[in-house]
PDB file of N, CA and C in Angstrom:
ATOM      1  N   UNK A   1     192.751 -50.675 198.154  1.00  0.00           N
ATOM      2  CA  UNK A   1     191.471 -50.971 197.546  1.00  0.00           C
ATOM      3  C   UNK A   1     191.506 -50.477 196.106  1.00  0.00           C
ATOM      4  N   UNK A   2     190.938 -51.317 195.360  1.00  0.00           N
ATOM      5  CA  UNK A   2     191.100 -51.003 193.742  1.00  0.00           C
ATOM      6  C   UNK A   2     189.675 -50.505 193.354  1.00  0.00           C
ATOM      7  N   UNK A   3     189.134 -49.609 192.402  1.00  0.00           N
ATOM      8  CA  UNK A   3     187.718 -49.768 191.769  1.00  0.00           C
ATOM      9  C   UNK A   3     187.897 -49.962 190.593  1.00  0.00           C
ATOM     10  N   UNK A   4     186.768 -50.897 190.109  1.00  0.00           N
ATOM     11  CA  UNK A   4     186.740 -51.435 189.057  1.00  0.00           C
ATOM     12  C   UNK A   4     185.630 -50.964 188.535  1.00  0.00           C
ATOM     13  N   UNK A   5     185.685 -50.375 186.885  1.00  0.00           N
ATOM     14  CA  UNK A   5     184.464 -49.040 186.688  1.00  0.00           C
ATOM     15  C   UNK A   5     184.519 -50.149 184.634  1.00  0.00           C
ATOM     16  N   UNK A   6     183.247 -50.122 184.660  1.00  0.00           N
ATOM     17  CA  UNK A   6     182.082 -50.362 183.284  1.00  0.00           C
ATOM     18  C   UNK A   6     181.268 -49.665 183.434  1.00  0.00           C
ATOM     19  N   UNK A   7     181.611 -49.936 181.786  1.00  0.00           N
ATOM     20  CA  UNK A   7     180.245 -48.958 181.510  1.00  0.00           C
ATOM     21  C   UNK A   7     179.770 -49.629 180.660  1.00  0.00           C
ATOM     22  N   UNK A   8     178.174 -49.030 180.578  1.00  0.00           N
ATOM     23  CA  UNK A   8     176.812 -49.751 179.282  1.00  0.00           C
ATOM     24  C   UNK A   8     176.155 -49.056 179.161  1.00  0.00           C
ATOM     25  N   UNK A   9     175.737 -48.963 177.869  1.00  0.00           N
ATOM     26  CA  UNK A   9     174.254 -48.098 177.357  1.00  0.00           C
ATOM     27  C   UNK A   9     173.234 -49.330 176.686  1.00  0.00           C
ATOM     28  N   UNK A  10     172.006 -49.072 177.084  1.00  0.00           N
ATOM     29  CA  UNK A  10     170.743 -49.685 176.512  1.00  0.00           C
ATOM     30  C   UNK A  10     169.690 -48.464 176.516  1.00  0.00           C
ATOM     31  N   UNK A  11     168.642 -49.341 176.066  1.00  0.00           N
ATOM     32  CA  UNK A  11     167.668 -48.321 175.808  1.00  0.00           C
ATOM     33  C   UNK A  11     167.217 -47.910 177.180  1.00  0.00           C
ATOM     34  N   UNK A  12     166.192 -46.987 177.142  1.00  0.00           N
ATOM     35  CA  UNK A  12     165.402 -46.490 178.257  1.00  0.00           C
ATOM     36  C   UNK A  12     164.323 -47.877 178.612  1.00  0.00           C
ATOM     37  N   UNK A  13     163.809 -48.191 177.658  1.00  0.00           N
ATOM     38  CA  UNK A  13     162.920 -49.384 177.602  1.00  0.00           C
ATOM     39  C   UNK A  13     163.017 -50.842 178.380  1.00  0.00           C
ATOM     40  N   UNK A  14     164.571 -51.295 178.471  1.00  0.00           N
ATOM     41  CA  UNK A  14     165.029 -51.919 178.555  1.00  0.00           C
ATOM     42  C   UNK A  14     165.833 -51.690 179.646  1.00  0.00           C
ATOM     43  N   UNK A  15     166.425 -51.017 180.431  1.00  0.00           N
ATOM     44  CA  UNK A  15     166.987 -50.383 181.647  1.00  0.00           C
ATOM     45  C   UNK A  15     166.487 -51.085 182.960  1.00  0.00           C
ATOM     46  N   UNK A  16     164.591 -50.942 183.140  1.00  0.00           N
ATOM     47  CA  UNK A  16     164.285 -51.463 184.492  1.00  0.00           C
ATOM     48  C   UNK A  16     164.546 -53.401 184.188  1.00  0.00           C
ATOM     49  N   UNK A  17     164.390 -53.350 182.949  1.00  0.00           N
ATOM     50  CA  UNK A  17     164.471 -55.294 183.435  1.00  0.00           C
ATOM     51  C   UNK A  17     165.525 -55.425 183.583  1.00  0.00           C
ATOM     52  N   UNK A  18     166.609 -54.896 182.483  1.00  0.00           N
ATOM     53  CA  UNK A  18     168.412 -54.939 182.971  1.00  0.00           C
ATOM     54  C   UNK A  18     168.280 -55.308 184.465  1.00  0.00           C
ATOM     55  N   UNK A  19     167.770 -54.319 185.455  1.00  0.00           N
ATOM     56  CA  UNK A  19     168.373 -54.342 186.625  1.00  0.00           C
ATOM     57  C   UNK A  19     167.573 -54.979 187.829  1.00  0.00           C
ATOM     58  N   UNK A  20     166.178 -55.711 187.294  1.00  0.00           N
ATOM     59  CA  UNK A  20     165.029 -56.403 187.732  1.00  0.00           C
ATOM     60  C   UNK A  20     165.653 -57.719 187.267  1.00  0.00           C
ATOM     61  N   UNK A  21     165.698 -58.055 186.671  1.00  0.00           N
ATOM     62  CA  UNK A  21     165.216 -59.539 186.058  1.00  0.00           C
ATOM     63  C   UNK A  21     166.721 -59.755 185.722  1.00  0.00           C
ATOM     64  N   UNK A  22     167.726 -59.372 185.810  1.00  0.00           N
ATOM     65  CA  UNK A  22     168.890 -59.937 184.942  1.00  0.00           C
ATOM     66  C   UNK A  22     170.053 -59.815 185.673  1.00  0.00           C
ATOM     67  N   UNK A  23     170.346 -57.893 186.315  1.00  0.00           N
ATOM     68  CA  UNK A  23     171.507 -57.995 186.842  1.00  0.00           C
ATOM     69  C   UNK A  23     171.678 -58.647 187.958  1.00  0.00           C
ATOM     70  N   UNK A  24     170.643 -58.419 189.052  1.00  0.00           N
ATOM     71  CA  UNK A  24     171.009 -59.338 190.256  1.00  0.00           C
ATOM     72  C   UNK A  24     170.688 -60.666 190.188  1.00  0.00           C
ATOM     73  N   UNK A  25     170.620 -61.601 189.167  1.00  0.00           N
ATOM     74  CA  UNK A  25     171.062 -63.177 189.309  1.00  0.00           C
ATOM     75  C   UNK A  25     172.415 -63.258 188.266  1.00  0.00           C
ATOM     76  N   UNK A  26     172.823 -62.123 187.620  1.00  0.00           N
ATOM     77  CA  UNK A  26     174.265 -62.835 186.785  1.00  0.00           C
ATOM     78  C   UNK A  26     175.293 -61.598 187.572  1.00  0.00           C
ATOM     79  N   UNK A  27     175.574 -60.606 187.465  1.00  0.00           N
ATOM     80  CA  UNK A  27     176.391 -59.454 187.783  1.00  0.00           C
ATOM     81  C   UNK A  27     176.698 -59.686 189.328  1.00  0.00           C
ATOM     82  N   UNK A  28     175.430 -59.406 190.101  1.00  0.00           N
ATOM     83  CA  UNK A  28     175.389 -58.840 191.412  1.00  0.00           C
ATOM     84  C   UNK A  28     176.051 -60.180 192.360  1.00  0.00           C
ATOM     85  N   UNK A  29     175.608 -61.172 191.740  1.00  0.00           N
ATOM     86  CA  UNK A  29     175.314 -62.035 192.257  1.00  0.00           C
ATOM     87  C   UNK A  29     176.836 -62.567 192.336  1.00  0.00           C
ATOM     88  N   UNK A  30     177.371 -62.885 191.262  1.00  0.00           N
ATOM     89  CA  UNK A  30     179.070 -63.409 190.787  1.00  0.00           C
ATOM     90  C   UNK A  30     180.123 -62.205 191.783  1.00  0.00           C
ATOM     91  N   UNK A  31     179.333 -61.013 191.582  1.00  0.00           N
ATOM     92  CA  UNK A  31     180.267 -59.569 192.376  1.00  0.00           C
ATOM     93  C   UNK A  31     180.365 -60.195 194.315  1.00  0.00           C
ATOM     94  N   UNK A  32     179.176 -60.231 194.789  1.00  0.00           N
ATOM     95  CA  UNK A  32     178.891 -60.486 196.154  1.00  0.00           C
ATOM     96  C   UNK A  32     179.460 -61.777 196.957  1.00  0.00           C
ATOM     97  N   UNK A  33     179.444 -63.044 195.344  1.00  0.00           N
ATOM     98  CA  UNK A  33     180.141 -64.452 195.706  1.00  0.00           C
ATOM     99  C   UNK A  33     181.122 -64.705 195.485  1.00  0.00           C
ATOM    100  N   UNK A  34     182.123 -63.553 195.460  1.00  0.00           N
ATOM    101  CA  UNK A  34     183.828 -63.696 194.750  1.00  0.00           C
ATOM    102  C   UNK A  34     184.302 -62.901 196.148  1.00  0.00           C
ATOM    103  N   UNK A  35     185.427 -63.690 196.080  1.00  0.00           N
ATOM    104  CA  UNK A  35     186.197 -63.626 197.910  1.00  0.00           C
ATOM    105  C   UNK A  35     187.016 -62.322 197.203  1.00  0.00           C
ATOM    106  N   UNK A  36     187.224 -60.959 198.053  1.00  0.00           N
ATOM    107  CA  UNK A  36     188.152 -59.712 198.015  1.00  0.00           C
ATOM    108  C   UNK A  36     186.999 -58.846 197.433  1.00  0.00           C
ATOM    109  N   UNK A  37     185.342 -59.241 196.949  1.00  0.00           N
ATOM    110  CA  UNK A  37     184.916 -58.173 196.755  1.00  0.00           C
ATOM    111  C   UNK A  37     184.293 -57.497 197.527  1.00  0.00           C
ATOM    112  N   UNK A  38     184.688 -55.987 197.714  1.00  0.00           N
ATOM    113  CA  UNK A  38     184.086 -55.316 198.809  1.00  0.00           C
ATOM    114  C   UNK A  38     182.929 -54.360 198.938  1.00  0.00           C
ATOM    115  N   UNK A  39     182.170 -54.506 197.701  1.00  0.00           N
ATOM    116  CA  UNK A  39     180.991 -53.212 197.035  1.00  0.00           C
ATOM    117  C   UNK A  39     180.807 -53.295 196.023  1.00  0.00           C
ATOM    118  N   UNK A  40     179.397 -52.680 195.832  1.00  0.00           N
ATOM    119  CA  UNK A  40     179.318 -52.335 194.150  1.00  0.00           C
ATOM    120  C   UNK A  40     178.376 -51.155 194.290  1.00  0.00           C
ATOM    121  N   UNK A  41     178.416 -50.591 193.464  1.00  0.00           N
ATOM    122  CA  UNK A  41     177.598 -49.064 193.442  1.00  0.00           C
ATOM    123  C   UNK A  41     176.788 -49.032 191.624  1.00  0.00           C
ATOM    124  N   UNK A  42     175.701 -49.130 191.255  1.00  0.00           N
ATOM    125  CA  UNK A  42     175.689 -49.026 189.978  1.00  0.00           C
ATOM    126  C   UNK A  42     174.654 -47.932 189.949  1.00  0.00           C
ATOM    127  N   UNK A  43     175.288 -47.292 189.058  1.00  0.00           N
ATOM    128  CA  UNK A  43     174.650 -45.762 188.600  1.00  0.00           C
ATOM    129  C   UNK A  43     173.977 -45.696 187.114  1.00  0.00           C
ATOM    130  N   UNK A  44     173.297 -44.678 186.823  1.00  0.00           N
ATOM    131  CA  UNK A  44     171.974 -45.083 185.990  1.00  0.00           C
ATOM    132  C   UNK A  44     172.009 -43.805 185.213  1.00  0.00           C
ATOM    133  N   UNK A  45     171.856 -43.197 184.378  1.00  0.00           N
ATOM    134  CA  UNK A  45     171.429 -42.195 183.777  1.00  0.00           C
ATOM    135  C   UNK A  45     170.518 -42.061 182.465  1.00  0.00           C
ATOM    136  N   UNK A  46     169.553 -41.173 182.397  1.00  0.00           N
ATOM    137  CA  UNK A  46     169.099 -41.321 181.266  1.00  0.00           C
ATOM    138  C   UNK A  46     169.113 -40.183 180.536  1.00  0.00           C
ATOM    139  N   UNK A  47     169.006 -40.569 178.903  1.00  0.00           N
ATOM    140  CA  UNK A  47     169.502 -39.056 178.019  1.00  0.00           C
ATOM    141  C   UNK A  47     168.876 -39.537 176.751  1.00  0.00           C
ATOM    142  N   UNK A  48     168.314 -38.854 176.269  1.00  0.00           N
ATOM    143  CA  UNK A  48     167.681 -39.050 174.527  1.00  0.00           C
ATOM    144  C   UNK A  48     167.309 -40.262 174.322  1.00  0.00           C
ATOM    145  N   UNK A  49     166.917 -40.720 175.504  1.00  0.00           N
ATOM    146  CA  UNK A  49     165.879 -42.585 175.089  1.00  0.00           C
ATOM    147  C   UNK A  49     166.626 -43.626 175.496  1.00  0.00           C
ATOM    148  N   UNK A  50     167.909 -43.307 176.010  1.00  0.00           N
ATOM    149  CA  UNK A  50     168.524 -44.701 176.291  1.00  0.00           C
ATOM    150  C   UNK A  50     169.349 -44.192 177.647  1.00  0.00           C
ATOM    151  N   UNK A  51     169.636 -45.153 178.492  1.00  0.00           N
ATOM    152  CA  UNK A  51     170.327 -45.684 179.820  1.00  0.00           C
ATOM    153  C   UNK A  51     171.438 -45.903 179.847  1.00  0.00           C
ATOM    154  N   UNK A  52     172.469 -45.344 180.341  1.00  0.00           N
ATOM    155  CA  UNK A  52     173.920 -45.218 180.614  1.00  0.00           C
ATOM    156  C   UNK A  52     174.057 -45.990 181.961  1.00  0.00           C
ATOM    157  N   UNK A  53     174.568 -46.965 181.706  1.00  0.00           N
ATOM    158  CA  UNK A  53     174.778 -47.726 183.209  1.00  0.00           C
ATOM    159  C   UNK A  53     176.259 -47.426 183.658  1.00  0.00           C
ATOM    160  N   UNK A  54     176.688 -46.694 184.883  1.00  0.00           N
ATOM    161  CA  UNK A  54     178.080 -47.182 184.869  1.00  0.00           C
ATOM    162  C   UNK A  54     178.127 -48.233 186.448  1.00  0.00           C
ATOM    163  N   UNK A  55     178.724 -48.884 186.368  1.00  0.00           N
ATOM    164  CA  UNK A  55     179.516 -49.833 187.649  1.00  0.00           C
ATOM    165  C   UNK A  55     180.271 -49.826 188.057  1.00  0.00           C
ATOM    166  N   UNK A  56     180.199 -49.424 189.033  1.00  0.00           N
ATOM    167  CA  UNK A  56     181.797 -49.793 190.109  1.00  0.00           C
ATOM    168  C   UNK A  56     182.037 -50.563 190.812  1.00  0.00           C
ATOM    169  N   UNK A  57     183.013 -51.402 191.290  1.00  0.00           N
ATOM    170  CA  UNK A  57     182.984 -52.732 192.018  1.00  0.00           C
ATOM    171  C   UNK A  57     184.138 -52.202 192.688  1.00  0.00           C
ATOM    172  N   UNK A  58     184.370 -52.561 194.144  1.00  0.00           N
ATOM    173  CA  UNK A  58     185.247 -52.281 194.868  1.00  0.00           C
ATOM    174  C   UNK A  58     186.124 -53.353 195.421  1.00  0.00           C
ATOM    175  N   UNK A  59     187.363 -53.833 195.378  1.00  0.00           N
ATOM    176  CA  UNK A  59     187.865 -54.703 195.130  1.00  0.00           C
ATOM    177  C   UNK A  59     189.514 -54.782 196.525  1.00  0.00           C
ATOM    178  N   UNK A  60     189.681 -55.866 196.920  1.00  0.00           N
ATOM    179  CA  UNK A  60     190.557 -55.681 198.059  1.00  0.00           C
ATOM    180  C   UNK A  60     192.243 -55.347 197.280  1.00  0.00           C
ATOM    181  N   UNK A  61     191.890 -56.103 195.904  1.00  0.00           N
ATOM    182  CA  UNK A  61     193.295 -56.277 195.235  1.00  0.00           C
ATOM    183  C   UNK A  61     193.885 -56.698 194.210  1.00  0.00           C
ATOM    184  N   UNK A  62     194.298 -57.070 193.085  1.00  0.00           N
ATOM    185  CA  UNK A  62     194.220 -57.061 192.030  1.00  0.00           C
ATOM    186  C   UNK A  62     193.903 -58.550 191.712  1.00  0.00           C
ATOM    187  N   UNK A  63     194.694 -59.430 192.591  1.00  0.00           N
ATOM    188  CA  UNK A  63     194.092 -61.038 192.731  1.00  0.00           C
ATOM    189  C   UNK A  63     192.618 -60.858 193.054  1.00  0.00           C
ATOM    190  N   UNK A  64     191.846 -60.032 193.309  1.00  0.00           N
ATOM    191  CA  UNK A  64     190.946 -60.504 193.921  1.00  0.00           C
ATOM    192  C   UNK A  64     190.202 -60.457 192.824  1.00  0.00           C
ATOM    193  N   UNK A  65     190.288 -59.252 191.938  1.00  0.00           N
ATOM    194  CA  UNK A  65     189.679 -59.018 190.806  1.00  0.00           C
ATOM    195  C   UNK A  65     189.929 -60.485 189.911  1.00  0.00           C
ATOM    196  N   UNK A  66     191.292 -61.004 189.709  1.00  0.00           N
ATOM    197  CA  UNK A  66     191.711 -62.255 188.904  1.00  0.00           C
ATOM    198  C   UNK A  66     190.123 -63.076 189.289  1.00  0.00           C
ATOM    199  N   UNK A  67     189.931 -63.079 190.443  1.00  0.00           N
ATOM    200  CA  UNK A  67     188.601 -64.500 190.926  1.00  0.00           C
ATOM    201  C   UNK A  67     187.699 -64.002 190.017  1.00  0.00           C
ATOM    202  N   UNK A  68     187.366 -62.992 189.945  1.00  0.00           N
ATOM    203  CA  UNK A  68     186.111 -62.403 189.115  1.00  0.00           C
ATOM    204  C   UNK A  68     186.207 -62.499 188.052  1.00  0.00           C
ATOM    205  N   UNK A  69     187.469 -62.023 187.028  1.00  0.00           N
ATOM    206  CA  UNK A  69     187.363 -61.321 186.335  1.00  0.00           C
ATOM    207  C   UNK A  69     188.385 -62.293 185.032  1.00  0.00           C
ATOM    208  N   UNK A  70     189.366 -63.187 185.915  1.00  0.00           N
ATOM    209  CA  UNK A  70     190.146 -63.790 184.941  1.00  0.00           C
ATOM    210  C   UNK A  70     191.627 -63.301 184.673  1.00  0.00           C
ATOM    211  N   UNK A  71     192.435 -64.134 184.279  1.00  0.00           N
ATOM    212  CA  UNK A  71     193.720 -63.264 183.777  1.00  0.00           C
ATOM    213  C   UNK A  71     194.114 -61.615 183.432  1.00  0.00           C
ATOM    214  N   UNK A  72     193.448 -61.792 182.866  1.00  0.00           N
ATOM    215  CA  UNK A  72     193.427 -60.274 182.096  1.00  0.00           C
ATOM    216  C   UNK A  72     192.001 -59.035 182.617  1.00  0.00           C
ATOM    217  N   UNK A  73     192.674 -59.160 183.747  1.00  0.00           N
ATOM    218  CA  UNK A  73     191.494 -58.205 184.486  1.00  0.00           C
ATOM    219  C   UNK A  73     190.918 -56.692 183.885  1.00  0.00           C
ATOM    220  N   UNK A  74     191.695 -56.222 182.785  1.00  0.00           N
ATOM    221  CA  UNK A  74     191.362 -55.350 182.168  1.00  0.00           C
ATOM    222  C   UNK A  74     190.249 -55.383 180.895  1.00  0.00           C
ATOM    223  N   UNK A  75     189.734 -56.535 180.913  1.00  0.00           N
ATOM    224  CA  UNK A  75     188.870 -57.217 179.657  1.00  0.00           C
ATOM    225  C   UNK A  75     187.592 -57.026 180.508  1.00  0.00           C
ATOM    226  N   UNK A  76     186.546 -56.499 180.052  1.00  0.00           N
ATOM    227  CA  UNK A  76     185.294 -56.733 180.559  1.00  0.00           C
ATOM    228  C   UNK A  76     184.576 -58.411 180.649  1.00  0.00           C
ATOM    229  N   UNK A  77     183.690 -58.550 182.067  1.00  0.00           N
ATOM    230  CA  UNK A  77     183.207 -59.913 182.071  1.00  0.00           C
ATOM    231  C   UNK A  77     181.471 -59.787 181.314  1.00  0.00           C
ATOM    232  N   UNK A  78     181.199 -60.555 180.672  1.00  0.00           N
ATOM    233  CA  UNK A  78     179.927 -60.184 179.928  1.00  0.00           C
ATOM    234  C   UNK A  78     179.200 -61.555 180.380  1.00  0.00           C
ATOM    235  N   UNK A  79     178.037 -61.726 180.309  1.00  0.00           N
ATOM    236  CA  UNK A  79     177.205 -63.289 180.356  1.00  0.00           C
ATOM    237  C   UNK A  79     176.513 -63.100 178.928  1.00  0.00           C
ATOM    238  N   UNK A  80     176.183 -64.817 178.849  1.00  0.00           N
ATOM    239  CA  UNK A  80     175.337 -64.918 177.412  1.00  0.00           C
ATOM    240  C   UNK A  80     174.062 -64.244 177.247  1.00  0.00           C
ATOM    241  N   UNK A  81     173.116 -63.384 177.935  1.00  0.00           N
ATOM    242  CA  UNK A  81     172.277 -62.855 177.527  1.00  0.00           C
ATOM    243  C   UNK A  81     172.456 -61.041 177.391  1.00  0.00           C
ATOM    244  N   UNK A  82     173.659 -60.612 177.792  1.00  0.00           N
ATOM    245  CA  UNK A  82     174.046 -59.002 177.483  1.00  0.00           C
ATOM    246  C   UNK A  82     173.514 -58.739 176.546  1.00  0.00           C
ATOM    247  N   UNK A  83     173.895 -59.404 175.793  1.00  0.00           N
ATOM    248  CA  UNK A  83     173.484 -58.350 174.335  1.00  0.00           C
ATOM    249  C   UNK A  83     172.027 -58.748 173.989  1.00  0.00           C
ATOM    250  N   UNK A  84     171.317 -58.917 174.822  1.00  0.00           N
ATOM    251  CA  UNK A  84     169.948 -58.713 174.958  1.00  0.00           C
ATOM    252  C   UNK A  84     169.683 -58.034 175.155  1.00  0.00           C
ATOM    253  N   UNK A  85     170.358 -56.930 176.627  1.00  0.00           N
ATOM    254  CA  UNK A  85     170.067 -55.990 176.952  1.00  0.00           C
ATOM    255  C   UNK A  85     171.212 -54.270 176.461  1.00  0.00           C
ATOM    256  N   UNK A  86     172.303 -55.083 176.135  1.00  0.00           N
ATOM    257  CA  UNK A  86     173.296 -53.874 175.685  1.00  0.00           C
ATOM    258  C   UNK A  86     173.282 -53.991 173.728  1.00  0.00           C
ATOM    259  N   UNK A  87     173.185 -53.119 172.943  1.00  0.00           N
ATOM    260  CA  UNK A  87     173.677 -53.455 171.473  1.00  0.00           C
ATOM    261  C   UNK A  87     175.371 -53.161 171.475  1.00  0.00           C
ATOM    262  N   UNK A  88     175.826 -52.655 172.195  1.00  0.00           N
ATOM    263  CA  UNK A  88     177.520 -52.182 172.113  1.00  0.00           C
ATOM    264  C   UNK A  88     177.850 -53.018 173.597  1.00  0.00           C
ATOM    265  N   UNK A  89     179.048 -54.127 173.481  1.00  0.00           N
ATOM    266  CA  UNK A  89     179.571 -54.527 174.433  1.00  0.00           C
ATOM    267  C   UNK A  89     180.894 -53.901 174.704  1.00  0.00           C
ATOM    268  N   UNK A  90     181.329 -53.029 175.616  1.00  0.00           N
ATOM    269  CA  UNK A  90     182.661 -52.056 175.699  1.00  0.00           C
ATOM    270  C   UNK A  90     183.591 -53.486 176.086  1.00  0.00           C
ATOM    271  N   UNK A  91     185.100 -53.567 175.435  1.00  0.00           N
ATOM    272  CA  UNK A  91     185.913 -54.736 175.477  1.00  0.00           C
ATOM    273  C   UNK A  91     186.510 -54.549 176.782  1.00  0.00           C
ATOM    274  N   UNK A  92     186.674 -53.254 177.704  1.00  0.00           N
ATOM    275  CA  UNK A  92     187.419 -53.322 178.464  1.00  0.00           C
ATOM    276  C   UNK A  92     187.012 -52.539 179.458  1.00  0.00           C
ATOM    277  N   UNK A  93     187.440 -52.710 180.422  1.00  0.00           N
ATOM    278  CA  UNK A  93     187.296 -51.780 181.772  1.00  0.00           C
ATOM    279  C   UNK A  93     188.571 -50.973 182.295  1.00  0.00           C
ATOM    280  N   UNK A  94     188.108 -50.024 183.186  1.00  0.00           N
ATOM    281  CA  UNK A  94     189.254 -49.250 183.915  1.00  0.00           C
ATOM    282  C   UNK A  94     189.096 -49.454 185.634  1.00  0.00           C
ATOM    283  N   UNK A  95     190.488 -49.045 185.616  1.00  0.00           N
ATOM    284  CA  UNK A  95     190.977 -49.856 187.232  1.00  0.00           C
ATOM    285  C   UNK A  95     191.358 -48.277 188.023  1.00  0.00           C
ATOM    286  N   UNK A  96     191.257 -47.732 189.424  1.00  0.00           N
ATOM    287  CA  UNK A  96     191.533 -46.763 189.898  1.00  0.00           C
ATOM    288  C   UNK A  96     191.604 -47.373 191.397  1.00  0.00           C
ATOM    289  N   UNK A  97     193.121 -47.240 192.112  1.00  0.00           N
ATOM    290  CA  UNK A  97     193.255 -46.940 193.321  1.00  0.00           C
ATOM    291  C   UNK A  97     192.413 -46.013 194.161  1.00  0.00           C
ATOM    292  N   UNK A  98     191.507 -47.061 194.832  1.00  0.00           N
ATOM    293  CA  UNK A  98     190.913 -45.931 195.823  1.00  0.00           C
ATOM    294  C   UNK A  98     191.656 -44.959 196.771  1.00  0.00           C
ATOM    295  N   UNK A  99     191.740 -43.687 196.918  1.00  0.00           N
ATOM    296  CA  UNK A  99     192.769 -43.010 197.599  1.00  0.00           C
ATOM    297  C   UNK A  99     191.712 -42.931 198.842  1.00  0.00           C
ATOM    298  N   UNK A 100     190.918 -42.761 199.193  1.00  0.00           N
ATOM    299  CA  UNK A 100     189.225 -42.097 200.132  1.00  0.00           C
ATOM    300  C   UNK A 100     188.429 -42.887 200.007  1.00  0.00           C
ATOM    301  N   UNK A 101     188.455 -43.446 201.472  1.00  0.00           N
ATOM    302  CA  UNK A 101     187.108 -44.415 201.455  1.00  0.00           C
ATOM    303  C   UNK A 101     186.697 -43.994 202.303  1.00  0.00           C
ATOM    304  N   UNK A 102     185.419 -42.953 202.596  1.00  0.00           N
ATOM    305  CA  UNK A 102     184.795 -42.649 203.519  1.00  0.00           C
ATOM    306  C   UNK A 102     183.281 -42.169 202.801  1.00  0.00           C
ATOM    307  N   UNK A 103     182.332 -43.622 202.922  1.00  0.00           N
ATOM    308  CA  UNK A 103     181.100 -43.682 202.523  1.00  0.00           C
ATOM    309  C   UNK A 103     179.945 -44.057 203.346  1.00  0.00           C
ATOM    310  N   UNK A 104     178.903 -43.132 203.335  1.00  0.00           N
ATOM    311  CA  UNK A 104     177.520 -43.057 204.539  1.00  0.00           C
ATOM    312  C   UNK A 104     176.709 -43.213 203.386  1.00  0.00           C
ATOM    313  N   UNK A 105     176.568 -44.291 202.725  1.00  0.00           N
ATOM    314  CA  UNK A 105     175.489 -44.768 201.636  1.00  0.00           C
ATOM    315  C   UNK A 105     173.725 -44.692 202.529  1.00  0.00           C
ATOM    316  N   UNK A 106     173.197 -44.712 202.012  1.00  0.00           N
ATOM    317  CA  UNK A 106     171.597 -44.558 201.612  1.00  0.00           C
ATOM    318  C   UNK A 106     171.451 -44.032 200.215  1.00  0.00           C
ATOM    319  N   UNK A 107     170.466 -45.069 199.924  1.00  0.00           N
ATOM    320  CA  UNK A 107     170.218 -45.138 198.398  1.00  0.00           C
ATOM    321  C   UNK A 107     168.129 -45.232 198.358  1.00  0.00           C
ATOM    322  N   UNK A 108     168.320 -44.674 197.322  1.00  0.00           N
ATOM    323  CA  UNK A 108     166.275 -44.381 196.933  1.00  0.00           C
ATOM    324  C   UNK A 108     165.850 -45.945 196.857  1.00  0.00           C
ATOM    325  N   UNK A 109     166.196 -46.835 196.696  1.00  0.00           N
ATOM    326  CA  UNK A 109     165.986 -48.131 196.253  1.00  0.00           C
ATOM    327  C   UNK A 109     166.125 -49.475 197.207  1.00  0.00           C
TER     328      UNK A 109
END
């Protein structure tokens, strides 16, 4: 199992629609309908007015990521309205062999 980790900062302002109105019809949605993906976890933080998003996507294998993600799986995937919600688009992502998969999720949401 591979994880696949982005990151984003936006404002504080802009954070609840990010993840109301935007991520689950372009992100969540492409993550859940691509064959080998096995999770996503997205984490939230806030600090001096703006929202640190990071993402993790859990992935069966490096082809699987290719369905998602394209040739060059190390390039971040962006849609045409990001930079609506991000002013800095990060060019790339990082990849980590899951060594431990032993997760009892419940989440506030």
């Amino acid at each position: 199992m591979i994880a696949r980790i982005w990151h984003g900062k936006t404002t504080a302002e802009k954070a609840d629609a990010y993840m109301e109105e935007y991520f689950h019809q372009t992100g969540l949605a492409d993550y859940q309908g691509t064959e080998g993906n096995l999770g996503v976890l997205v984490l939230r933080k806030y600090e001096e007015g703006r929202a640190d998003f990071l993402m993790l996507t859990l992935w069966e294998s490096e082809d699987a990521i290719r369905k998602f993600a394209g040739e060059d799986i190390n390039s971040a995937r962006y849609y045409p309205e990001d930079k609506k919600y991000f002013a800095e688009l990060e060019p790339s992502v990082v990849h980590y062999d899951v060594l431990v998969n032993h997760l009892n999720l419940k989440t506030s949401s």
